[in-house]
Protein backbone atom coordinates (compact mmCIF):
# COMPACT_ATOMS: atom_id res chain seq x y z
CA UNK A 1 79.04 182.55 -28.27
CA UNK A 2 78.10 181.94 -31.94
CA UNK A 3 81.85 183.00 -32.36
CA UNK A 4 83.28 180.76 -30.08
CA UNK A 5 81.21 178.05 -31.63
CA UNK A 6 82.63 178.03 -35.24
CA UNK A 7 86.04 178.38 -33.95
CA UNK A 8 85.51 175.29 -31.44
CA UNK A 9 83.89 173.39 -35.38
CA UNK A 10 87.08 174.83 -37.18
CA UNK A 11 90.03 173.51 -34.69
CA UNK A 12 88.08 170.50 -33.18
CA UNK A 13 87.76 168.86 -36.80
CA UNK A 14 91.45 168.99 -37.47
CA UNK A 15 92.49 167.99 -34.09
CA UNK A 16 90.64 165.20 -34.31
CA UNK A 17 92.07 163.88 -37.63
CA UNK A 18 95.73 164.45 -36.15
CA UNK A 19 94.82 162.55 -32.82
CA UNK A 20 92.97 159.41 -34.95
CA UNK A 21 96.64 159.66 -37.23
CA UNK A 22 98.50 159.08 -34.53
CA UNK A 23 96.85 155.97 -32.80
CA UNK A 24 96.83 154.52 -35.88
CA UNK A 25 100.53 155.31 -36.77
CA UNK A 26 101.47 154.39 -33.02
CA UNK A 27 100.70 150.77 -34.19
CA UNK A 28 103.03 150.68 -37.37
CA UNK A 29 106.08 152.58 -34.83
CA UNK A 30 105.88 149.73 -32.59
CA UNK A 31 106.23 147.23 -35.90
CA UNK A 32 108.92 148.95 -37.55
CA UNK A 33 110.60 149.59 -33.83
CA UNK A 34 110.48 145.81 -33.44
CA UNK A 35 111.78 144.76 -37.00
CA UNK A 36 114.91 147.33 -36.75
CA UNK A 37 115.37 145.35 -33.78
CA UNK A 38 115.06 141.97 -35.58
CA UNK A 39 117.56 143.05 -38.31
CA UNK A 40 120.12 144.21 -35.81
CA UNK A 41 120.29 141.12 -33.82
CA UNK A 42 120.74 139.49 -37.70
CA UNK A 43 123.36 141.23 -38.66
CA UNK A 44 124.92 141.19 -35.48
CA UNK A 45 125.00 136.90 -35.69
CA UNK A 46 126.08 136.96 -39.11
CA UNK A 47 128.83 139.49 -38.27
CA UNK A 48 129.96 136.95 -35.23
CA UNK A 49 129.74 133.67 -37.67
């Protein structure tokens, strides 16, 4: 049990550092997804002008 204990401390403590990192970097995703977007529909109207 005591094993089963420090191995639950030595895995949970990393997976919850990833999981935290990746609702955070969700957030900046959806802002760079949505400013690649910007600049393509800008490059596309200058192309067209």
């Amino acid at each position: 049990m005591d094993e089963m204990l420090k191995i639950v401390a030595n895995v949970g403590f990393p997976i919850a550092v990833a999981a935290w990192l990746l609702v955070r970097m969700e957030q900046r995703m959806e802002n760079l997804t949505a400013a690649i977007a910007e600049l393509r529909e800008a490059i596309i109207t200058m192309n067209e002008s």
